[in-house]
N, C-alpha and C. Protein backbone atom coordinates (compact mmCIF):
# COMPACT_ATOMS: atom_id res chain seq x y z
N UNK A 1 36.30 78.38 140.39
CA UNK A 1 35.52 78.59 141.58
C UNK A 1 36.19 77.89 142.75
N UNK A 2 36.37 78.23 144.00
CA UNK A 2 36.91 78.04 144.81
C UNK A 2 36.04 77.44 146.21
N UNK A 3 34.73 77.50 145.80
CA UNK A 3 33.49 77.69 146.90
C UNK A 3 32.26 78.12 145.67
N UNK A 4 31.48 76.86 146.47
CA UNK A 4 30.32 77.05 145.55
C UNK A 4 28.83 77.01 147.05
N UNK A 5 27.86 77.78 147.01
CA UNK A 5 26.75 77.61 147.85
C UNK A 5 25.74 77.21 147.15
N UNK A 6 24.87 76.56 148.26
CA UNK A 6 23.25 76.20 147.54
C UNK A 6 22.34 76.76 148.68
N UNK A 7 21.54 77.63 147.73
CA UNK A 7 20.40 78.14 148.65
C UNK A 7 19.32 77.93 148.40
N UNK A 8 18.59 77.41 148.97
CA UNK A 8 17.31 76.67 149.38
C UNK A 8 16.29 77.72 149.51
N UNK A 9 15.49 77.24 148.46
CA UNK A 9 14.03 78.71 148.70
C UNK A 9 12.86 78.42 148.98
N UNK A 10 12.10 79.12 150.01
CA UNK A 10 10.50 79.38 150.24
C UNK A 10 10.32 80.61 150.01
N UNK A 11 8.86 80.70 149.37
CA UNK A 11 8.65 82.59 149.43
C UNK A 11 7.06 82.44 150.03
N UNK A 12 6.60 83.34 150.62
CA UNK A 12 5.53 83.45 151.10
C UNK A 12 4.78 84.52 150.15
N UNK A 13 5.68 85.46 149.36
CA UNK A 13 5.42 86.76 148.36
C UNK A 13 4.80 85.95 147.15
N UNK A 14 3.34 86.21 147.22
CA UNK A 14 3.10 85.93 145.71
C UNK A 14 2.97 86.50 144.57
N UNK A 15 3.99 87.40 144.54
CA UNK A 15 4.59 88.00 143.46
C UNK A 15 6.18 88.36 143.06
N UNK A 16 6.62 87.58 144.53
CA UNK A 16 8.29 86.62 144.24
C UNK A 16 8.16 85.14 143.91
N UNK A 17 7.59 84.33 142.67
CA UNK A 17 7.85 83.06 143.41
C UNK A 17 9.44 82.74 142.54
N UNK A 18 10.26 82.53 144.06
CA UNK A 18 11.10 82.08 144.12
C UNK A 18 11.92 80.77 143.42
N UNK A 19 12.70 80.28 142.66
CA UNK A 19 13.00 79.02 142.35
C UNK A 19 13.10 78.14 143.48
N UNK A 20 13.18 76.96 143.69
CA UNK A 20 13.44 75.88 144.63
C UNK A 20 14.78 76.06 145.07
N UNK A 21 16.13 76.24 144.51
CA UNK A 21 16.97 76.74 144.71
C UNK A 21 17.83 77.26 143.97
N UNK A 22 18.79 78.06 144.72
CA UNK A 22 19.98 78.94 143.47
C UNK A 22 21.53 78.55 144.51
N UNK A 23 22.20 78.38 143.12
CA UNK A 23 23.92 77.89 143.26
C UNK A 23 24.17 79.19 143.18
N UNK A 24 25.58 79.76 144.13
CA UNK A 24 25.99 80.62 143.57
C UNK A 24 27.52 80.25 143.73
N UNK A 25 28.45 80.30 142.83
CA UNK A 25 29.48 79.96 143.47
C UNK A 25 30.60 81.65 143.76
N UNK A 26 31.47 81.04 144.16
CA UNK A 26 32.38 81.90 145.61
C UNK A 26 33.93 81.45 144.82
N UNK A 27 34.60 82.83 143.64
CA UNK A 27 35.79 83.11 143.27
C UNK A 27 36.87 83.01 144.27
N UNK A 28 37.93 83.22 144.05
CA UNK A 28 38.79 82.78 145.20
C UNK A 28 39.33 84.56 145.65
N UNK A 29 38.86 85.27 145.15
CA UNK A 29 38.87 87.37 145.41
C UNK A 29 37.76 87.33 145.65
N UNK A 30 36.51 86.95 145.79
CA UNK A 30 35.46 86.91 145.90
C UNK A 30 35.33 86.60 148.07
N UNK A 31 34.72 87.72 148.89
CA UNK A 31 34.10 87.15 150.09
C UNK A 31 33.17 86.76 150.63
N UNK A 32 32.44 86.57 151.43
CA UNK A 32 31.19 85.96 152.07
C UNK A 32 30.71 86.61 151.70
N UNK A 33 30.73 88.25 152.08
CA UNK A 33 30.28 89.10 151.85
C UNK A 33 29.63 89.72 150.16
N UNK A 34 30.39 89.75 149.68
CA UNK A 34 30.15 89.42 148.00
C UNK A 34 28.93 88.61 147.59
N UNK A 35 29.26 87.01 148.26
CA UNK A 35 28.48 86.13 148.13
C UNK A 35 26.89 86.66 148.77
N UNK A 36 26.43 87.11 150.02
CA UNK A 36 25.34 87.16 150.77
C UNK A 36 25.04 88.91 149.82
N UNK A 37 25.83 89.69 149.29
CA UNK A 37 25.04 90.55 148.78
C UNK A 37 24.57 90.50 147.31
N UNK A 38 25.16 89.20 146.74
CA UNK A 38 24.45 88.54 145.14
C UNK A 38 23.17 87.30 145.91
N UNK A 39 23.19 86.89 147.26
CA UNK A 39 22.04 86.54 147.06
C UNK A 39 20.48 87.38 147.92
N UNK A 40 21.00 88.61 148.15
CA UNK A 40 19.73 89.42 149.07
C UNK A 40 19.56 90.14 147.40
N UNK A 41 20.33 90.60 146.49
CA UNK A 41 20.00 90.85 145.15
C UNK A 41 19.42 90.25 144.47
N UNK A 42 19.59 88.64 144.63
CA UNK A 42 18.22 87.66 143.90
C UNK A 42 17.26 87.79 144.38
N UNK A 43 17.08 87.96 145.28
CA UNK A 43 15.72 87.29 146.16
C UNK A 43 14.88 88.50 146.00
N UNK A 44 15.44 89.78 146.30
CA UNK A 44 14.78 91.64 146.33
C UNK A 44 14.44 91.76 145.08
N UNK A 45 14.99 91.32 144.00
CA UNK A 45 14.96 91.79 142.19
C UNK A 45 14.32 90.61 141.64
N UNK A 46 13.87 89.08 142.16
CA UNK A 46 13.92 88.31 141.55
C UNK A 46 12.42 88.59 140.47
N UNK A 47 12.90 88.00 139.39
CA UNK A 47 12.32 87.78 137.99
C UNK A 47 12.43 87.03 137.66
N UNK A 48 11.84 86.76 136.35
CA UNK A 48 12.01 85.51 135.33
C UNK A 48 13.26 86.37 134.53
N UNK A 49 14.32 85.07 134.51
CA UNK A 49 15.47 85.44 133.05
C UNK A 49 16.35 86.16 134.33
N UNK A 50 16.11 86.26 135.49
CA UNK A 50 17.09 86.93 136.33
C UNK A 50 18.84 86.06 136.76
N UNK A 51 19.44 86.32 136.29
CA UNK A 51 21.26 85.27 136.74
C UNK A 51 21.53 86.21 137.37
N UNK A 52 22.82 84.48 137.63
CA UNK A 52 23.59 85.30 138.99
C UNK A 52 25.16 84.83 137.73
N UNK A 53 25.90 85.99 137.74
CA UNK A 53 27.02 86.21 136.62
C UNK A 53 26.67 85.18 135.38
N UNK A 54 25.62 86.44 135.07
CA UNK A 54 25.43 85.80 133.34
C UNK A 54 25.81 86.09 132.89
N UNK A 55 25.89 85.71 131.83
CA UNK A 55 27.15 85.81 130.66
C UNK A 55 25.93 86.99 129.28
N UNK A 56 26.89 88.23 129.10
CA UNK A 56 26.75 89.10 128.25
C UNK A 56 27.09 89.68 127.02
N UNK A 57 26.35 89.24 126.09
CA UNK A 57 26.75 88.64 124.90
C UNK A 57 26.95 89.77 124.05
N UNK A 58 27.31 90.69 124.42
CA UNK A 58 28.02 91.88 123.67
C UNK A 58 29.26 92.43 123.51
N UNK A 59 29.90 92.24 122.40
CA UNK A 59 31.41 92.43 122.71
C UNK A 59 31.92 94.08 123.28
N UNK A 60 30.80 95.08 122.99
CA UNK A 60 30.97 96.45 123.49
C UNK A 60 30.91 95.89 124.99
N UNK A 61 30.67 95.68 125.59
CA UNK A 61 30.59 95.58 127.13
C UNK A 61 31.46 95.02 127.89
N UNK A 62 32.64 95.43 128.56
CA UNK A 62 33.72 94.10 128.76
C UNK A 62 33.83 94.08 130.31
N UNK A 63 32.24 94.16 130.88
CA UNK A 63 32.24 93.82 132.42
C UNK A 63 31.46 92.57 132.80
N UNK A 64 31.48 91.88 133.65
CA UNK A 64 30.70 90.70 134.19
C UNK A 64 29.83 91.37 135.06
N UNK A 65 28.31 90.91 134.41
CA UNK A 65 27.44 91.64 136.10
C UNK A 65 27.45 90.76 136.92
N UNK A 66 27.26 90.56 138.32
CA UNK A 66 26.83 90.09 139.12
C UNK A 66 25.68 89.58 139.32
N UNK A 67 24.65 90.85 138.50
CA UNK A 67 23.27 89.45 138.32
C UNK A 67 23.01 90.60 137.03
N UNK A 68 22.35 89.92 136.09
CA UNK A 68 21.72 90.53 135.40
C UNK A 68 20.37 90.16 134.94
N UNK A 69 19.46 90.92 134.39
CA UNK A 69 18.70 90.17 133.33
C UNK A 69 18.59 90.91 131.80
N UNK A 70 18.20 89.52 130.74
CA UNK A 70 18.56 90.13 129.28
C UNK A 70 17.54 90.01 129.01
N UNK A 71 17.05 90.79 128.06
CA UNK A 71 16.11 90.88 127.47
C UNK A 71 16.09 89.53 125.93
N UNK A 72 14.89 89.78 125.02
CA UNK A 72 15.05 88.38 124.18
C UNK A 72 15.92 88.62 123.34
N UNK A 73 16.51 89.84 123.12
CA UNK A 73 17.81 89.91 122.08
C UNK A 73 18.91 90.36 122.94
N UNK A 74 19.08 89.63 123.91
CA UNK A 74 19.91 89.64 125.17
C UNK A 74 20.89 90.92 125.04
N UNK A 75 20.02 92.32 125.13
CA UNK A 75 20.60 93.42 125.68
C UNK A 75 19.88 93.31 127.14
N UNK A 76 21.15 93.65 128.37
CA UNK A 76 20.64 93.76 129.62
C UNK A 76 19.66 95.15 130.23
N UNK A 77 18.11 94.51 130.43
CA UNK A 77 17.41 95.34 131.27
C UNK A 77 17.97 95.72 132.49
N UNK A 78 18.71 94.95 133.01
CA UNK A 78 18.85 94.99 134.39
C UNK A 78 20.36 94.77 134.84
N UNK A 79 20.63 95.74 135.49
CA UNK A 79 22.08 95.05 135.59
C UNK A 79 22.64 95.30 137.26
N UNK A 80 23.00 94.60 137.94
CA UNK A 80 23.20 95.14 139.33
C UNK A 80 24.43 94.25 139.65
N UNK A 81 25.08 95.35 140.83
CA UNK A 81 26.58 95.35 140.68
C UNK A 81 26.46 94.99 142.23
N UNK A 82 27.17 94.35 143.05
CA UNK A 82 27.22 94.21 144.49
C UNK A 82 28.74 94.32 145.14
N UNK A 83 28.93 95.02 145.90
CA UNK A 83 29.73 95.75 146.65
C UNK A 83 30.93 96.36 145.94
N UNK A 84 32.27 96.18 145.80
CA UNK A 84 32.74 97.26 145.21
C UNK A 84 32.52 97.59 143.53
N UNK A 85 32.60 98.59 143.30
CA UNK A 85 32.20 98.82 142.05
C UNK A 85 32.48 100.79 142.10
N UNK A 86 33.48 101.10 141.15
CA UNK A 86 34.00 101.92 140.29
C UNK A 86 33.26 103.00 139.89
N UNK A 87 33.82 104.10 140.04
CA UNK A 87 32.19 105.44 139.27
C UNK A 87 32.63 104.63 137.58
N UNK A 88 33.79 105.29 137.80
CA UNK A 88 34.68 104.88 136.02
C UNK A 88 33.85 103.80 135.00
N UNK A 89 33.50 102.70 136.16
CA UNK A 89 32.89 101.58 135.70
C UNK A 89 31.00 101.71 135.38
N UNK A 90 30.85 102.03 136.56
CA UNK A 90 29.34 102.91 136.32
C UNK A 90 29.34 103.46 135.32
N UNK A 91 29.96 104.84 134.68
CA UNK A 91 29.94 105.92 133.64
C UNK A 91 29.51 104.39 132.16
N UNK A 92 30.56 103.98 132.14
CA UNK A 92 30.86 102.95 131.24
C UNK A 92 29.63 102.32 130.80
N UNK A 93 28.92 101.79 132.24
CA UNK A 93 27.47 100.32 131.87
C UNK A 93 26.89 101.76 131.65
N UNK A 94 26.68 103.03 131.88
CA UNK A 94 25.23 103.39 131.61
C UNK A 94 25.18 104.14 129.99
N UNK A 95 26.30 103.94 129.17
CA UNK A 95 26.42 104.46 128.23
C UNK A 95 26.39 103.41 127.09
N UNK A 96 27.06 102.01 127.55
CA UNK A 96 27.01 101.06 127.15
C UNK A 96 26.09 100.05 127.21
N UNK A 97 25.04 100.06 128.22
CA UNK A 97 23.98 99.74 128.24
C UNK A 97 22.55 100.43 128.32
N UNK A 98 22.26 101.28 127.56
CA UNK A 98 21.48 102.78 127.78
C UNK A 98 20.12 102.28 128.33
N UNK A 99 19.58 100.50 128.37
CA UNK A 99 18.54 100.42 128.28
C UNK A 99 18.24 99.63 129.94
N UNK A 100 19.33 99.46 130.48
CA UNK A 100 19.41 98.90 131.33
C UNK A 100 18.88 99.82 132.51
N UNK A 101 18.69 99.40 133.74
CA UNK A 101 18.21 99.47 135.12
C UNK A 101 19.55 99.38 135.88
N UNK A 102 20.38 100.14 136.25
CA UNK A 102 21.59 99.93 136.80
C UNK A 102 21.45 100.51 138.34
N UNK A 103 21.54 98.76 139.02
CA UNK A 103 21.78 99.06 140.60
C UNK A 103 22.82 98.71 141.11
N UNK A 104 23.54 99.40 142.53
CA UNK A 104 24.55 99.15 142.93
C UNK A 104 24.45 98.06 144.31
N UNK A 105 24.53 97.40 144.83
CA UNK A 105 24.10 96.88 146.64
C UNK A 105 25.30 97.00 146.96
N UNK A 106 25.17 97.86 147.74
CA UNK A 106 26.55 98.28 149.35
C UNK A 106 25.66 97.11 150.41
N UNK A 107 27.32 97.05 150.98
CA UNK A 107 27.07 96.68 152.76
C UNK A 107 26.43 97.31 153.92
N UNK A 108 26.51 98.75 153.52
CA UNK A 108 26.51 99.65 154.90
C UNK A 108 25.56 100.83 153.91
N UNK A 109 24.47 101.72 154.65
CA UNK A 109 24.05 102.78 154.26
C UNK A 109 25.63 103.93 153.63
N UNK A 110 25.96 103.52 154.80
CA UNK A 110 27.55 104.93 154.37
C UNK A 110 28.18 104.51 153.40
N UNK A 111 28.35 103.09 153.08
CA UNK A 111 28.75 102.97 151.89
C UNK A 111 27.66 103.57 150.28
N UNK A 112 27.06 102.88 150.81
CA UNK A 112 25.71 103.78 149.74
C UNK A 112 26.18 105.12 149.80
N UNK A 113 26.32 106.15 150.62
CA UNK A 113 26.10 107.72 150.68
C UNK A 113 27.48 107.95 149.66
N UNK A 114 28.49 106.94 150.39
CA UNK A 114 29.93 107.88 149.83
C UNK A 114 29.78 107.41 148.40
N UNK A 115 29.25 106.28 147.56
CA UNK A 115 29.31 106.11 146.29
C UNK A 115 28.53 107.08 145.97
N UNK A 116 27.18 107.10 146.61
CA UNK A 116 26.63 108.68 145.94
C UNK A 116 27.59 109.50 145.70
N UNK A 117 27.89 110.00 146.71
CA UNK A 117 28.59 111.60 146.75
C UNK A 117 29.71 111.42 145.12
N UNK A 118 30.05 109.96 145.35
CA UNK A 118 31.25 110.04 144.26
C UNK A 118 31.07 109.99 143.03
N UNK A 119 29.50 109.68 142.94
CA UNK A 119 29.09 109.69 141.75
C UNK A 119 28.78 111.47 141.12
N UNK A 120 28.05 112.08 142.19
CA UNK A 120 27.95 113.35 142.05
C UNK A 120 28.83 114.01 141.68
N UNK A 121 29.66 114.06 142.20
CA UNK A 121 30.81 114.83 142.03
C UNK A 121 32.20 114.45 140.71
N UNK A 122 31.90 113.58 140.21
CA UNK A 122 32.16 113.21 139.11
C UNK A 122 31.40 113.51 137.74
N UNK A 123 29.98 113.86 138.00
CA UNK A 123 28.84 114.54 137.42
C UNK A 123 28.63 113.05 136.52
N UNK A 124 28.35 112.01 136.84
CA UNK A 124 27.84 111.27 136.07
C UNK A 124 26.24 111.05 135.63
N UNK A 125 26.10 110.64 134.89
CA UNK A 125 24.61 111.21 134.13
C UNK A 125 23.27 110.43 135.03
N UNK A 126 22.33 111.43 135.19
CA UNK A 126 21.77 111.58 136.32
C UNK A 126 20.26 110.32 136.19
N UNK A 127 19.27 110.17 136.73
CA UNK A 127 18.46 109.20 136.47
C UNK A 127 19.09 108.19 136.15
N UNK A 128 19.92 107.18 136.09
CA UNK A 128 20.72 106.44 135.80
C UNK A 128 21.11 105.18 137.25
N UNK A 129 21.35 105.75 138.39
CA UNK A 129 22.14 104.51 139.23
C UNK A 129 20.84 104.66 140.58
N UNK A 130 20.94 103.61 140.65
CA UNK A 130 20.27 103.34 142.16
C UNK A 130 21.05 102.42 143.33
N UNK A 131 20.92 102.77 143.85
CA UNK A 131 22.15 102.35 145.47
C UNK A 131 21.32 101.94 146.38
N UNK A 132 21.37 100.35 146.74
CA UNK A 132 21.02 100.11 148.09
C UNK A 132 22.49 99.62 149.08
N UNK A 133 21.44 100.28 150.42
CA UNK A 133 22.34 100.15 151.67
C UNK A 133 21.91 99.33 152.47
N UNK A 134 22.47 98.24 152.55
CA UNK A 134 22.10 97.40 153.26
C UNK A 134 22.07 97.54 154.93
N UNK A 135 21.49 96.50 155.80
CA UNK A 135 21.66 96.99 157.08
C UNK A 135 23.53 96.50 157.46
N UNK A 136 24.45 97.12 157.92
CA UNK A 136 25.62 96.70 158.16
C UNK A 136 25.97 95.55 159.26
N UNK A 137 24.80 95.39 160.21
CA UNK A 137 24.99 94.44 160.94
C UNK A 137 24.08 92.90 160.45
N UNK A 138 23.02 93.41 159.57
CA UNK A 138 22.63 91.90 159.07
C UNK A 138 23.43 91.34 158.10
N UNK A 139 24.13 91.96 157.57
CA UNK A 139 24.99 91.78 156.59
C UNK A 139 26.23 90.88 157.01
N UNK A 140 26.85 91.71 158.47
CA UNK A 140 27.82 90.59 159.22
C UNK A 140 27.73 89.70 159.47
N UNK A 141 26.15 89.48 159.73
CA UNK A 141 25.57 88.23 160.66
C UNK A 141 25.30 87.17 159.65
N UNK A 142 24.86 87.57 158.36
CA UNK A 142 24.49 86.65 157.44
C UNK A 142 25.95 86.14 157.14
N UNK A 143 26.59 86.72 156.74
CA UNK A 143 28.43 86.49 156.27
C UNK A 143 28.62 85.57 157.34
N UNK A 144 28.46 85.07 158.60
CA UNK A 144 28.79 84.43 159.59
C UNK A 144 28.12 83.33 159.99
N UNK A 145 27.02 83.16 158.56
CA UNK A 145 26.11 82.32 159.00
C UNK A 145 26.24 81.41 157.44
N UNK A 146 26.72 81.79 156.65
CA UNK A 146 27.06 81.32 155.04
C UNK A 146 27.20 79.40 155.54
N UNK A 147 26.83 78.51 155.08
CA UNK A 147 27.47 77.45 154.88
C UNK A 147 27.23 76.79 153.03
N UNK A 148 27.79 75.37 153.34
CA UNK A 148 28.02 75.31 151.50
C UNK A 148 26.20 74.44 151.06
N UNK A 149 25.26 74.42 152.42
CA UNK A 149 23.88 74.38 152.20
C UNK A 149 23.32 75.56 152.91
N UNK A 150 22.24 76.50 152.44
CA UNK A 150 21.30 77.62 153.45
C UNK A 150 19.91 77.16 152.49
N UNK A 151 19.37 77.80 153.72
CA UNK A 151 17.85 77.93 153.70
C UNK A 151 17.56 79.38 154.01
N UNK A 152 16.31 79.82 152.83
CA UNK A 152 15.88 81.33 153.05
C UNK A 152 14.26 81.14 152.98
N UNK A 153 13.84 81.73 153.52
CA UNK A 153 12.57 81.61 153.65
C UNK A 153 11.96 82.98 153.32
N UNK A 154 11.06 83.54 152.55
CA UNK A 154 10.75 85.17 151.80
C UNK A 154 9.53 85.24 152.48
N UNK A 155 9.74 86.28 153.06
CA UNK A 155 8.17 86.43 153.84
C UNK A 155 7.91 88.03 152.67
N UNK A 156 8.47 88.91 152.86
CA UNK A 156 7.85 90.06 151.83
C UNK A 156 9.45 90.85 151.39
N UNK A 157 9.14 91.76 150.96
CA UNK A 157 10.61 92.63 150.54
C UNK A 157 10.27 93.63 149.33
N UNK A 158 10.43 94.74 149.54
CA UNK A 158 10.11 95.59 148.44
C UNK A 158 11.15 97.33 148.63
N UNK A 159 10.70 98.00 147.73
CA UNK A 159 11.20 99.45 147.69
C UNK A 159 10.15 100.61 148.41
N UNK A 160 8.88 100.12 148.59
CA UNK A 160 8.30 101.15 148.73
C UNK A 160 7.29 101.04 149.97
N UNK A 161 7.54 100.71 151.08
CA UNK A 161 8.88 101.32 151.46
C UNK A 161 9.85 100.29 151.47
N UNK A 162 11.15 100.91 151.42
CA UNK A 162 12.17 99.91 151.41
C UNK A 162 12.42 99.41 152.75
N UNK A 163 12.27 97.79 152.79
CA UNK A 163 12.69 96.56 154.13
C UNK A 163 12.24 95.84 153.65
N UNK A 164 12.79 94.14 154.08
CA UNK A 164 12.31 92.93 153.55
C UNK A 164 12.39 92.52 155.01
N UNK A 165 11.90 91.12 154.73
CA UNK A 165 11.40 90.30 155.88
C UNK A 165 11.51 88.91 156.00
N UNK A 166 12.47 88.40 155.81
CA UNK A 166 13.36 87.08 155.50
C UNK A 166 13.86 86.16 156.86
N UNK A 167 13.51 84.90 156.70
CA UNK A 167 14.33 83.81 157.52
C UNK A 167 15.46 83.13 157.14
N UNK A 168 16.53 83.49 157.36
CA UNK A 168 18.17 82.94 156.78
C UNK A 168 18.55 82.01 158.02
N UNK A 169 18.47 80.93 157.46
CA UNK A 169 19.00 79.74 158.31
C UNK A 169 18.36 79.69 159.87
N UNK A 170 17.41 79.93 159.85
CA UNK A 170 16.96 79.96 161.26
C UNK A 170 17.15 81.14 161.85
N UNK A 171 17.56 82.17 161.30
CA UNK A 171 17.27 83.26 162.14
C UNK A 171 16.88 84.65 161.32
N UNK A 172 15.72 84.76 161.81
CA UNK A 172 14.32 86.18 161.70
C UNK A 172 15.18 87.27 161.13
N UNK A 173 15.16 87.99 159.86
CA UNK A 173 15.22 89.65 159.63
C UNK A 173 14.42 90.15 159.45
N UNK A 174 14.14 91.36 160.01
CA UNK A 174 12.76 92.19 159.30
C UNK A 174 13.75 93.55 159.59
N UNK A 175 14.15 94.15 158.71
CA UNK A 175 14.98 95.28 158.24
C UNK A 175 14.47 96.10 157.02
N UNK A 176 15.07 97.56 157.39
CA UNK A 176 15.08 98.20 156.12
C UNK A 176 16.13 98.27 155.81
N UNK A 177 16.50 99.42 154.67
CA UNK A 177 17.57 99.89 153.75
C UNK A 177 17.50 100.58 153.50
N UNK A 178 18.33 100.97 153.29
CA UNK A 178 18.91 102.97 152.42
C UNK A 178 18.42 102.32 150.72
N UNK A 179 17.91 103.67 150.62
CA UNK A 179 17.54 103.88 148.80
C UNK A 179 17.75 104.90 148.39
N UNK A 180 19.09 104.92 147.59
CA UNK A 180 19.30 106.29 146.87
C UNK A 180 19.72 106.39 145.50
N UNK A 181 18.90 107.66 145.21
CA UNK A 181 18.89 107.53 143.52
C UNK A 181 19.35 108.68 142.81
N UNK A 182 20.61 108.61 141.42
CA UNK A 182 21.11 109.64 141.00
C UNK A 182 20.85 109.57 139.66
């Protein structure tokens, strides 16, 4: 690890409660960016048993998620991938993990669309991936706001409709997102 963060949690959602805080640390191929879209993936998905690069105890599987969660005979329910990520690699977790929830988090809605399209057109098996698009400019702003302490504060955040409503270091988001599903 090259860079490690600590993020500091409040939730106002009482049906996120949040841990007190989450480490995430920062690979040395790894960017801000990377980093701020494994932690808007904790905070949007958070659960009990939810990690951030847990370790997957199946030798059929030879990818690291980004966050996952396992079930009690630690096959992954949940598996979500944040920013680049492979159809090739997709095809792979949803065959190899049949039981899983497989999401992708992009930076940008357009990034969301073009992994769609590439998934389509590859014909990969359908009901299977879900893609969020993040907003592209909160995304910059958070990346620019990263230090090796943050504070997040959860006011709400959900899919239906999709936008959350978060305080990152002193400054207000209330945004939506692209949600697309193949």
């Amino acid at each position: 690890m090259s860079n490690k963060f600590i993020f500091e949690f409040r939730s106002e959602d009482r049906r996120r409660p949040l841990p007190h805080k989450l480490i995430i640390g920062q690979n040395e191929n790894e960017s801000a960016r990377h980093t701020v879209l494994k932690l808007l993936g904790f905070v949007l998905f958070y659960r009990e048993r939810l990690e951030v690069e847990g370790k997957v105890h199946n030798d059929s599987i030879p990818f690291e998620p980004d966050l996952v969660q396992l079930d009690y005979t630690l096959r992954p329910l949940l598996w979500i991938e944040c920013g680049d990520c492979g159809v090739n690699k997709l095809h792979k977790l949803a065959v190899k993990a049949p039981e899983a929830e497989i999401w992708i988090l992009k930076g940008s809605p357009q990034e969301a669309r073009t992994l769609l399209a590439s998934i389509e057109k590859e014909e990969l098996r359908t009901d299977r991936y879900q893609i969020i698009g993040f907003d592209a400019e909160m995304i910059q702003e958070m990346c620019g706001m990263v230090r090796a302490r943050n504070e997040l504060f959860w006011l709400t955040g959900g899919f239906d409709p999709p936008a959350m409503q978060f305080d990152f270091n002193g400054l207000w988001f209330d945004v939506s997102f692209a949600l697309l599903k193949h």
